[in-house]
PDB file of N, CA and C in Angstrom:
ATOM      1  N   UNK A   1      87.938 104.002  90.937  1.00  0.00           N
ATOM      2  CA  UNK A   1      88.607 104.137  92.199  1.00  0.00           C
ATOM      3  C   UNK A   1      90.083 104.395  91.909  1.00  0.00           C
ATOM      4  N   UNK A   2      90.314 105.472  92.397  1.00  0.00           N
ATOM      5  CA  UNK A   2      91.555 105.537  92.204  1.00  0.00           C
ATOM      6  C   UNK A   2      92.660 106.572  93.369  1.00  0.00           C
ATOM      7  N   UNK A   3      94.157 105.385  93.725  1.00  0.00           N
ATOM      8  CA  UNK A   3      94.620 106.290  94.765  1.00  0.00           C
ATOM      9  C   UNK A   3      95.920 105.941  94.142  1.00  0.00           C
ATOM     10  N   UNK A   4      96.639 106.521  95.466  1.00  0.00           N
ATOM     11  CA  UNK A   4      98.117 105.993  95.561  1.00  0.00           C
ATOM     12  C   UNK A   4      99.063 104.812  96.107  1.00  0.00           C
ATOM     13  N   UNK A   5      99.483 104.392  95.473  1.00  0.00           N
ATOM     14  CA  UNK A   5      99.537 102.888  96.120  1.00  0.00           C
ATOM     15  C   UNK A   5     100.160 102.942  97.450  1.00  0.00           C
ATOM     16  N   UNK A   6     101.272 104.058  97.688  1.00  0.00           N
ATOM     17  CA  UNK A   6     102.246 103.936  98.967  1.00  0.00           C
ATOM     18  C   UNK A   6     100.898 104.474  99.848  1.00  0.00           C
ATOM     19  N   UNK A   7      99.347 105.148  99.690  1.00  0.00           N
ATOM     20  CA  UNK A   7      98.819 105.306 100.444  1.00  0.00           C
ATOM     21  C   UNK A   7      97.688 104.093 101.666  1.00  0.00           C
ATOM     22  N   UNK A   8      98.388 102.974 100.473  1.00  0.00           N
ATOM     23  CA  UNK A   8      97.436 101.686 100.636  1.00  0.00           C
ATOM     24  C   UNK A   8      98.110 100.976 101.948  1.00  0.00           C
ATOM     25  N   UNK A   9      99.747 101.517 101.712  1.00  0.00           N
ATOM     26  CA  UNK A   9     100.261 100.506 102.487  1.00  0.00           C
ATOM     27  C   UNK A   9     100.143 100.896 104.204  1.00  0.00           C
ATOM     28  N   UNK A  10      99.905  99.749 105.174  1.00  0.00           N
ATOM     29  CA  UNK A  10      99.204  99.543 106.542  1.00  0.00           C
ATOM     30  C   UNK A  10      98.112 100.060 106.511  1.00  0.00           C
ATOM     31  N   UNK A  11      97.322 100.145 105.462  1.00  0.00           N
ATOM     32  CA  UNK A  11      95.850 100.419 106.003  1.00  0.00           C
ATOM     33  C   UNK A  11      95.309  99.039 106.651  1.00  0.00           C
ATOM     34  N   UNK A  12      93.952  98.946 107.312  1.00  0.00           N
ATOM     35  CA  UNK A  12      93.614  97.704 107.760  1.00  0.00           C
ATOM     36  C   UNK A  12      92.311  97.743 106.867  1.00  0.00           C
ATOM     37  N   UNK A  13      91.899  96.174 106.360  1.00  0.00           N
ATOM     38  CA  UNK A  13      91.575  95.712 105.393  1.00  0.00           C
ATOM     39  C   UNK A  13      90.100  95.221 106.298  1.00  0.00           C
ATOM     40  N   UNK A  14      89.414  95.477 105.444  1.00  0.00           N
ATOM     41  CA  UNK A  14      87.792  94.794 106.322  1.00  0.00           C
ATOM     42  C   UNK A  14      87.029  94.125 105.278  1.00  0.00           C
ATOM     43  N   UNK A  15      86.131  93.392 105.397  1.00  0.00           N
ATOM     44  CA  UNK A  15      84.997  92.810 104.708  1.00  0.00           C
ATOM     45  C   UNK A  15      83.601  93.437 104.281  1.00  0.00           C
ATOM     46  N   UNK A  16      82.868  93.429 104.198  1.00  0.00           N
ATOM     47  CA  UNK A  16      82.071  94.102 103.547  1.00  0.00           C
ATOM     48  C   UNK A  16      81.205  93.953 104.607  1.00  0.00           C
ATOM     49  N   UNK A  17      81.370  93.105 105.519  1.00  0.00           N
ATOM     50  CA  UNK A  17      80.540  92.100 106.717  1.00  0.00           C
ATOM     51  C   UNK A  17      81.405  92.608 107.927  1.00  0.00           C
ATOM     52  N   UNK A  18      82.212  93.498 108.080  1.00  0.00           N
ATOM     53  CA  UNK A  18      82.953  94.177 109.194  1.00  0.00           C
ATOM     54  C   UNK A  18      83.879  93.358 109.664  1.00  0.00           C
ATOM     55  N   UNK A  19      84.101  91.948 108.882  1.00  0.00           N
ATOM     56  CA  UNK A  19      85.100  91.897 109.420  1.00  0.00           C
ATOM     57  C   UNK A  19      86.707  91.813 108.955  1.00  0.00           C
ATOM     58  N   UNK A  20      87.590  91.291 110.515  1.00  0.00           N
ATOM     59  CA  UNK A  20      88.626  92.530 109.998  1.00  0.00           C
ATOM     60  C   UNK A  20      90.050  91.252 109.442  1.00  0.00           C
ATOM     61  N   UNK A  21      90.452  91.672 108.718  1.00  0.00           N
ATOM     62  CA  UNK A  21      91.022  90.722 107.414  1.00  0.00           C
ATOM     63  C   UNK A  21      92.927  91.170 107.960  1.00  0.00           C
ATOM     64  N   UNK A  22      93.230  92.134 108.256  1.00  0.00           N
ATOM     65  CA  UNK A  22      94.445  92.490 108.424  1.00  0.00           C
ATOM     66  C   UNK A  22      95.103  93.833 108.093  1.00  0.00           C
ATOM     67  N   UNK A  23      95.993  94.019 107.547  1.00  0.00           N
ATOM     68  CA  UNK A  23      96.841  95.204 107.010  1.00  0.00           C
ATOM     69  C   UNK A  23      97.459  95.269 105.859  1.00  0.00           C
ATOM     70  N   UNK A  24      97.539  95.881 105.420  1.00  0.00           N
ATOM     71  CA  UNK A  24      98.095  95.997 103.949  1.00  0.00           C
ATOM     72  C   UNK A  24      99.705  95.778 104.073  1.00  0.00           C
ATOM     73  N   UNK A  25     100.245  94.951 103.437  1.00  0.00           N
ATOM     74  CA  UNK A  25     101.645  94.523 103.762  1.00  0.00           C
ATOM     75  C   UNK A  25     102.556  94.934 102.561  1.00  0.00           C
ATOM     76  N   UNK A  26     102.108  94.119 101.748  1.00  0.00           N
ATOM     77  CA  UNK A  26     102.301  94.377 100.292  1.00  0.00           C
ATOM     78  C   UNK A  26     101.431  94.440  98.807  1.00  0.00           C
ATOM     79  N   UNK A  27     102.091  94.693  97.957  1.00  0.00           N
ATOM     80  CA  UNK A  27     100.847  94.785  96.847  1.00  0.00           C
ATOM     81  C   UNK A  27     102.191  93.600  95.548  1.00  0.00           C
ATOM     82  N   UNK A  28     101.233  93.135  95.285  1.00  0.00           N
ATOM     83  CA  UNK A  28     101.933  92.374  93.366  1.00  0.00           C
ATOM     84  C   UNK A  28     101.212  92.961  92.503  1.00  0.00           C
ATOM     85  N   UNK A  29     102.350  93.639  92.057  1.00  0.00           N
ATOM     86  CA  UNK A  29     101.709  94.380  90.346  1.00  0.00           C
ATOM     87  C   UNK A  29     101.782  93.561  89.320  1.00  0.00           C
ATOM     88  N   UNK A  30     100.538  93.670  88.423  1.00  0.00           N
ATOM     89  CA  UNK A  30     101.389  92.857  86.670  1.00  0.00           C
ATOM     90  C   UNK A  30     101.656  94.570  86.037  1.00  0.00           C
ATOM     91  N   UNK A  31     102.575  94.360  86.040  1.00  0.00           N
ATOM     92  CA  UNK A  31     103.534  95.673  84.873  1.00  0.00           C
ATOM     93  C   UNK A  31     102.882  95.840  84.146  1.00  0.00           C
ATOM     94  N   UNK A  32     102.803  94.410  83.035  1.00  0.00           N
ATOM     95  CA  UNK A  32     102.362  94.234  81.831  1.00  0.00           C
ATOM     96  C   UNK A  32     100.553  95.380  81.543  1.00  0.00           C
ATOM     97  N   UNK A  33      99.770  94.580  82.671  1.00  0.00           N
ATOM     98  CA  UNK A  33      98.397  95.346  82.962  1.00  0.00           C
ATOM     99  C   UNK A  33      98.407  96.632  83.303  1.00  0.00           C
ATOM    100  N   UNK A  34      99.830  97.083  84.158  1.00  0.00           N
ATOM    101  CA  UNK A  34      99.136  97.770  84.464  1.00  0.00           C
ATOM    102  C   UNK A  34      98.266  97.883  85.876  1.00  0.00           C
ATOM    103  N   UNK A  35      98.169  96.977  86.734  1.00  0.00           N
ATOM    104  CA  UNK A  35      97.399  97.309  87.759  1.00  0.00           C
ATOM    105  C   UNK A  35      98.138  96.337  88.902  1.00  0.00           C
ATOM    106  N   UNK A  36      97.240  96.373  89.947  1.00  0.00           N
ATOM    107  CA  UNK A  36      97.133  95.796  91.142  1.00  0.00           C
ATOM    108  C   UNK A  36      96.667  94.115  91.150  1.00  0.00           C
ATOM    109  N   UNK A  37      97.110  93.239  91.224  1.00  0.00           N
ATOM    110  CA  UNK A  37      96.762  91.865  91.131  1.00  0.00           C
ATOM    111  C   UNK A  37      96.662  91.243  92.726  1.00  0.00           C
ATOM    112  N   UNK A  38      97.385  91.843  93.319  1.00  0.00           N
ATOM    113  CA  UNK A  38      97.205  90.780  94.921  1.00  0.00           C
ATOM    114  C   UNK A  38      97.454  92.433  96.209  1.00  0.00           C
ATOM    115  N   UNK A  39      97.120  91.796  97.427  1.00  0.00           N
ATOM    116  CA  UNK A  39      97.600  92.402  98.834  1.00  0.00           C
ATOM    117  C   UNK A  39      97.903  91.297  99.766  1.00  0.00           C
ATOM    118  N   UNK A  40      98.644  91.716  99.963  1.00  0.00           N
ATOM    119  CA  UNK A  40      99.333  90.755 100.732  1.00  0.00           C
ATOM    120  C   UNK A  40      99.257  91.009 102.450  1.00  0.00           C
ATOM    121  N   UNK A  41      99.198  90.411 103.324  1.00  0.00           N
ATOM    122  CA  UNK A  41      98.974  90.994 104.181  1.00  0.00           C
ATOM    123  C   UNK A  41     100.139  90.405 105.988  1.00  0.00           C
ATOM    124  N   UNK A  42     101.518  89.699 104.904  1.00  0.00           N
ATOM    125  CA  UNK A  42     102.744  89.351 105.080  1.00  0.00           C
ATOM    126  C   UNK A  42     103.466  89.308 104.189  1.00  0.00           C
ATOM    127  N   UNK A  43     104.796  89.314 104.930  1.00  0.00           N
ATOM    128  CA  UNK A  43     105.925  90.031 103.628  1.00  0.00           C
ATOM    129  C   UNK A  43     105.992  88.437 103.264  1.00  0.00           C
ATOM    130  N   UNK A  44     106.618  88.692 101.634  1.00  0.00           N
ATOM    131  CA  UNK A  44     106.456  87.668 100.856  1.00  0.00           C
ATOM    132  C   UNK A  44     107.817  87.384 100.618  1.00  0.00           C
ATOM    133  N   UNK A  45     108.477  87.136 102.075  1.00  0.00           N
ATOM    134  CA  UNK A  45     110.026  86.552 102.093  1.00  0.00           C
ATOM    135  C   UNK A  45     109.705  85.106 102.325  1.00  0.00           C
ATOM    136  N   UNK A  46     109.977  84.222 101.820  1.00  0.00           N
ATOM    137  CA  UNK A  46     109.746  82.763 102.224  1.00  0.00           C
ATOM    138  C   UNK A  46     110.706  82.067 101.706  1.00  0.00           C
ATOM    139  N   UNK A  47     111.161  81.318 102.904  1.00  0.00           N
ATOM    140  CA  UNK A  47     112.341  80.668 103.021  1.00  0.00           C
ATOM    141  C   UNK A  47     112.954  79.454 102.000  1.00  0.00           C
ATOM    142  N   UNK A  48     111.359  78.787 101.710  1.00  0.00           N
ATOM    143  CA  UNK A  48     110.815  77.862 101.155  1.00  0.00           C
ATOM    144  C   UNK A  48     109.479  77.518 100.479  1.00  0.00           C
ATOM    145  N   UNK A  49     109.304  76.819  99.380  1.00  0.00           N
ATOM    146  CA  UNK A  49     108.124  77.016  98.592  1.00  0.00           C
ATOM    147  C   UNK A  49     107.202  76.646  99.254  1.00  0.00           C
ATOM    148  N   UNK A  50     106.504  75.805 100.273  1.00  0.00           N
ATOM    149  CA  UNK A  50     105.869  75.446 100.811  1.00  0.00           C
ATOM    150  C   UNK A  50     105.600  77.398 101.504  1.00  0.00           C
ATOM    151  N   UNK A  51     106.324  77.664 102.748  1.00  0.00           N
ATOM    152  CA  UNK A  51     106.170  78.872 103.053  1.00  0.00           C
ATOM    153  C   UNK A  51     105.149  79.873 102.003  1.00  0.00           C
ATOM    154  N   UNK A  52     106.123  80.391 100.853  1.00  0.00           N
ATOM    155  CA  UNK A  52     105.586  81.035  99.930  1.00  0.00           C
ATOM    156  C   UNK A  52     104.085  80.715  99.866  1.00  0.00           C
ATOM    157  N   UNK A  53     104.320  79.340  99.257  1.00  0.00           N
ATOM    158  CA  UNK A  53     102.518  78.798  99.036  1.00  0.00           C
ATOM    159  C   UNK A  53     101.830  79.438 100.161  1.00  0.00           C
ATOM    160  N   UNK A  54     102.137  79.102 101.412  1.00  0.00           N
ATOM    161  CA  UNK A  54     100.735  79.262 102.178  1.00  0.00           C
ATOM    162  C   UNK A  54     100.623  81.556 102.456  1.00  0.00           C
ATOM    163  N   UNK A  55     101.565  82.047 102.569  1.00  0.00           N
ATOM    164  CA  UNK A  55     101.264  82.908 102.284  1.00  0.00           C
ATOM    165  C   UNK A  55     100.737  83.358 100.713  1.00  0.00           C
ATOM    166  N   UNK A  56     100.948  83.233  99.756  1.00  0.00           N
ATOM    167  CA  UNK A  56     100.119  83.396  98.845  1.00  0.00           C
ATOM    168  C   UNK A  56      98.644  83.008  98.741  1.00  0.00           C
ATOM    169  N   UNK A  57      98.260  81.706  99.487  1.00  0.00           N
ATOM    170  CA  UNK A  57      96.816  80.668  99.851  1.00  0.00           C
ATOM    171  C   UNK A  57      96.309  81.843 100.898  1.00  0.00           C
ATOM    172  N   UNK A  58      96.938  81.572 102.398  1.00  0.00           N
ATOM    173  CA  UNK A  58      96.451  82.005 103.196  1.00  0.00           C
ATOM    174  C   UNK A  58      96.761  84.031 103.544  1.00  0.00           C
ATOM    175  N   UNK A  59      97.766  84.578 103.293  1.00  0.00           N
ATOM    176  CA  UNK A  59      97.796  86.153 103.780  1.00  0.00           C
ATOM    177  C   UNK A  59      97.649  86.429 102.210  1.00  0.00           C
ATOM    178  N   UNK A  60      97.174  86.685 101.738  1.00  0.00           N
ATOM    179  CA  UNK A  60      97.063  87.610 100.126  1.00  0.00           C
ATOM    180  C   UNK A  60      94.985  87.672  99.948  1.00  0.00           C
ATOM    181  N   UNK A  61      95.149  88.602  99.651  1.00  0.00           N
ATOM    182  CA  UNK A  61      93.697  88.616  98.715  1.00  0.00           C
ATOM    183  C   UNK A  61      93.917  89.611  97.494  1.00  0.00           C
ATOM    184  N   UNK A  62      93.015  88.639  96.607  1.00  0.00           N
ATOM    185  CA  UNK A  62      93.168  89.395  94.870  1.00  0.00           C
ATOM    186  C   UNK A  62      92.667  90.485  95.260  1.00  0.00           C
ATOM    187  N   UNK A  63      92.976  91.599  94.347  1.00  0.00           N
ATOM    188  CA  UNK A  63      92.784  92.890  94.288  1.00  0.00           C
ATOM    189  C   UNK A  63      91.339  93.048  93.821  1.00  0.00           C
ATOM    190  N   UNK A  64      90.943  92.069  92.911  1.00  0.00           N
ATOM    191  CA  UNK A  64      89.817  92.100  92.322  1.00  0.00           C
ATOM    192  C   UNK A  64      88.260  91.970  93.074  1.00  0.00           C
ATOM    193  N   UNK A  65      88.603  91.632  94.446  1.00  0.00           N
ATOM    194  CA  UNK A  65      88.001  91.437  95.592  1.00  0.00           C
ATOM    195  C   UNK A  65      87.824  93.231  96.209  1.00  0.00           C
ATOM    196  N   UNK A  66      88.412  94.026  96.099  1.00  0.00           N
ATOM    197  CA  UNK A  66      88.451  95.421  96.869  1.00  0.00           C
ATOM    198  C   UNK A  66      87.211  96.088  96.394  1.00  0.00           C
ATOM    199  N   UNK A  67      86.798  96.433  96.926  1.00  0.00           N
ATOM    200  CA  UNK A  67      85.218  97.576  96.928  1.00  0.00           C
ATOM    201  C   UNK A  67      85.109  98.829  97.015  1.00  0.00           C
ATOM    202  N   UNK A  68      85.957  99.061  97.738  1.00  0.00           N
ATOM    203  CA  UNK A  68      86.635 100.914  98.259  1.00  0.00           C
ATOM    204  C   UNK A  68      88.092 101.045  98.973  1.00  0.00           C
ATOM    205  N   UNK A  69      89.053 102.147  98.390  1.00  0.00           N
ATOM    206  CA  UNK A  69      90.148 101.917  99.254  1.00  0.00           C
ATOM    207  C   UNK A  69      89.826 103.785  99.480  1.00  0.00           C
ATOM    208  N   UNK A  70      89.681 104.158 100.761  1.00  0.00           N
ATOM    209  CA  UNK A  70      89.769 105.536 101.261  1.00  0.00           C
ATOM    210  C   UNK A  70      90.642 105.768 102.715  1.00  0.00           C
ATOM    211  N   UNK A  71      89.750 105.563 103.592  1.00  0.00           N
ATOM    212  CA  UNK A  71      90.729 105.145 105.044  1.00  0.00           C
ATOM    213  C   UNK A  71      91.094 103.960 105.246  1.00  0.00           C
ATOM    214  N   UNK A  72      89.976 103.118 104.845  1.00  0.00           N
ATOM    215  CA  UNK A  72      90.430 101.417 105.218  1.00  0.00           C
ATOM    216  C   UNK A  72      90.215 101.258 103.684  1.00  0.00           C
ATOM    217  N   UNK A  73      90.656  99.765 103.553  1.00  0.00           N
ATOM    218  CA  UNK A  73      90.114  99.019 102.633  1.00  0.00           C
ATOM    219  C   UNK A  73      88.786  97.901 102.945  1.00  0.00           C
ATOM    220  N   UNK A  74      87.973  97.813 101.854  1.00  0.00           N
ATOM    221  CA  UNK A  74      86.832  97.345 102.461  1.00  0.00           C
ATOM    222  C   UNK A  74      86.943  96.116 101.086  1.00  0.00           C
ATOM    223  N   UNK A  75      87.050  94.546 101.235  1.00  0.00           N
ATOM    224  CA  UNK A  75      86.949  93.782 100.514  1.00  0.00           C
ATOM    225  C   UNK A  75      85.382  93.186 100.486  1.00  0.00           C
ATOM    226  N   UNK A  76      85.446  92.845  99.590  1.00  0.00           N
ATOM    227  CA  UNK A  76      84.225  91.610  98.965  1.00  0.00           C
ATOM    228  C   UNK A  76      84.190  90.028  99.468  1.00  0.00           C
ATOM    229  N   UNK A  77      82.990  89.293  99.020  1.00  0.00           N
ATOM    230  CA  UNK A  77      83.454  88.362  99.564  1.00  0.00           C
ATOM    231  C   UNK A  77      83.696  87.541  98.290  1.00  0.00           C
ATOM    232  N   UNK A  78      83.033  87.896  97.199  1.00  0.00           N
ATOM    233  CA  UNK A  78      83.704  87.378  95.904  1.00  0.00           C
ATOM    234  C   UNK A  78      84.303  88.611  95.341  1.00  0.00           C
ATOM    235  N   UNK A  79      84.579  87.868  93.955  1.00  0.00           N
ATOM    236  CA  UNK A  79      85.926  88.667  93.202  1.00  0.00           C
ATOM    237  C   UNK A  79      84.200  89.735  92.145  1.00  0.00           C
ATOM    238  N   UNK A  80      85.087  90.757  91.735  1.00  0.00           N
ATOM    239  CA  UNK A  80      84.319  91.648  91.255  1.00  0.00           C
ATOM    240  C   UNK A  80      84.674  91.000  89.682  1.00  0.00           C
ATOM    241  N   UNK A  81      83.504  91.220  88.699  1.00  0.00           N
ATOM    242  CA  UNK A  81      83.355  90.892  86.804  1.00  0.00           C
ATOM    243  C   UNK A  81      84.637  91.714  86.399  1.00  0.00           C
ATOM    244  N   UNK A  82      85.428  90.787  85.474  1.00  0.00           N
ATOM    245  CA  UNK A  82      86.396  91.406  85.517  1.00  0.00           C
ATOM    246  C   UNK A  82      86.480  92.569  84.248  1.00  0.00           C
ATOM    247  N   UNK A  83      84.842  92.233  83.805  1.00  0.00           N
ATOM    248  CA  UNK A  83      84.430  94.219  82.767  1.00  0.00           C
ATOM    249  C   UNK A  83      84.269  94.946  84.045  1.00  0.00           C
ATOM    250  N   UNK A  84      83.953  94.918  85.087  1.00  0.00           N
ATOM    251  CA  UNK A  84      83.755  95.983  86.204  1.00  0.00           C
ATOM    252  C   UNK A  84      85.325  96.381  86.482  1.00  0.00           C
ATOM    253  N   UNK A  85      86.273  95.580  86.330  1.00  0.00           N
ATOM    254  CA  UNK A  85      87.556  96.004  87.230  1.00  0.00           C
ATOM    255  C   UNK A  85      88.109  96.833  86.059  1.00  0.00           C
ATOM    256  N   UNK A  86      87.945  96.627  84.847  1.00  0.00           N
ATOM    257  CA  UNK A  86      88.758  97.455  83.870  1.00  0.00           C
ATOM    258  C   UNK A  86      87.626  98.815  83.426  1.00  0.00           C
ATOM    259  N   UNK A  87      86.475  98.767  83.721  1.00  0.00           N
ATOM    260  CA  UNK A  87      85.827  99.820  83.314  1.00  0.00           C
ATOM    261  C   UNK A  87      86.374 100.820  84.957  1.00  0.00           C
ATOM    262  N   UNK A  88      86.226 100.342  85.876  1.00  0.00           N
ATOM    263  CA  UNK A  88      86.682 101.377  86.717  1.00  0.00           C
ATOM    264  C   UNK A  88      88.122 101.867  86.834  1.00  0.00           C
ATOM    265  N   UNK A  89      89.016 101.269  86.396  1.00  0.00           N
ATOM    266  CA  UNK A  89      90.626 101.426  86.074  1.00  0.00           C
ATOM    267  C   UNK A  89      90.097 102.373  84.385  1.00  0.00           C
ATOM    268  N   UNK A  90      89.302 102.583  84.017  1.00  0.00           N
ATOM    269  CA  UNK A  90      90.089 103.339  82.504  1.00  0.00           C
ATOM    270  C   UNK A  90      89.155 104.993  82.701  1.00  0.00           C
ATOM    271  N   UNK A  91      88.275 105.185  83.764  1.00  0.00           N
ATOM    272  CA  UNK A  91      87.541 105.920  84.526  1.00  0.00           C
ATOM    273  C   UNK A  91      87.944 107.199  84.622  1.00  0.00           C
ATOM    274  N   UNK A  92      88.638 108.137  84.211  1.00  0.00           N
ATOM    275  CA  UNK A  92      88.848 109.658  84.405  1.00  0.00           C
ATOM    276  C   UNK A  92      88.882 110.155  85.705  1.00  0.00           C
ATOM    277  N   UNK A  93      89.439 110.409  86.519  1.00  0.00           N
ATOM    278  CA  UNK A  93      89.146 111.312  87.481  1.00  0.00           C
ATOM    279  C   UNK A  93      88.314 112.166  87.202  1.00  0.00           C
ATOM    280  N   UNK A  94      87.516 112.492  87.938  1.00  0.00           N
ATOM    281  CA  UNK A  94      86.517 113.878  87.971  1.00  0.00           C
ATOM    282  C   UNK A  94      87.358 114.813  89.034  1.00  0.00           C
ATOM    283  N   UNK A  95      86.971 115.831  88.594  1.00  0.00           N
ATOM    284  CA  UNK A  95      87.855 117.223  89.293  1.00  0.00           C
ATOM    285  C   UNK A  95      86.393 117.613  90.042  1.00  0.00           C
ATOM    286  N   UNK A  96      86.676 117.970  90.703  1.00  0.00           N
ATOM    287  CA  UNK A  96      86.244 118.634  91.878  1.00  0.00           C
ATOM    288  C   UNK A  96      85.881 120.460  91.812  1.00  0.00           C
ATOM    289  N   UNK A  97      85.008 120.574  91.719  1.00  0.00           N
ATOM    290  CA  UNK A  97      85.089 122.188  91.754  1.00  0.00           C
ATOM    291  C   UNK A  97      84.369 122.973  92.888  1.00  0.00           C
ATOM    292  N   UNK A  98      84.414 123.796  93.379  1.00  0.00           N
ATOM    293  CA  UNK A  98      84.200 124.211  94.826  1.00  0.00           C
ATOM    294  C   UNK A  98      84.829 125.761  94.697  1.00  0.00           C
ATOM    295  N   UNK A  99      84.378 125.930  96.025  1.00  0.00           N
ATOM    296  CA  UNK A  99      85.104 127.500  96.520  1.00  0.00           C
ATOM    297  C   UNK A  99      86.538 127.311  97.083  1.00  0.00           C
ATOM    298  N   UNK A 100      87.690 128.411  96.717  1.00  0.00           N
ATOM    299  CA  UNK A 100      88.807 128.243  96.892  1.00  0.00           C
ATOM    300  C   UNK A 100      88.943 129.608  97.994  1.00  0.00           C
TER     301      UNK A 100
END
């Protein structure tokens, strides 16, 4: 699976079970990886650690949870094997060939 991240942002986020989870607010990258680790689905200004905490607890879901990102995002209700998350991150694009 693979997109653009500024394309992720305000999409609305669903369950696999239709239901509807929120909007894409923000994303936390690890640099280090390389990928997508959280969505956030409030900005992650917090005044105070308590604050922070519950948005990190309550508005975020791991990335590792996502199933498809195209128009919406469609989450899981558990987290995906984390050989599934790196075999689909090292994945090639396939090109497309068709009539021009």
């Amino acid at each position: 699976m693979t997109t653009r991240l500024s394309k992720l942002f305000g999409m609305d986020i669903y369950t696999t079970d239709a239901e509807y989870k929120g909007k894409v607010f923000d994303l936390v990258i690890n640099l280090e990886k390389g990928r997508i680790e959280t969505i956030t689905t409030e900005a992650l200004k917090a005044k105070n650690k308590q604050e922070a905490k519950r948005i990190i607890t309550e508005k975020s879901i791991p990335y590792n949870r996502v199933r498809s990102a195209k128009d919406i995002v469609i989450i899981g209700n558990t987290s995906r094997p984390e050989q599934a998350v790196e075999k689909v991150a090292s994945q090639p694009q396939k090109r497309r060939s068709g009539l021009r």
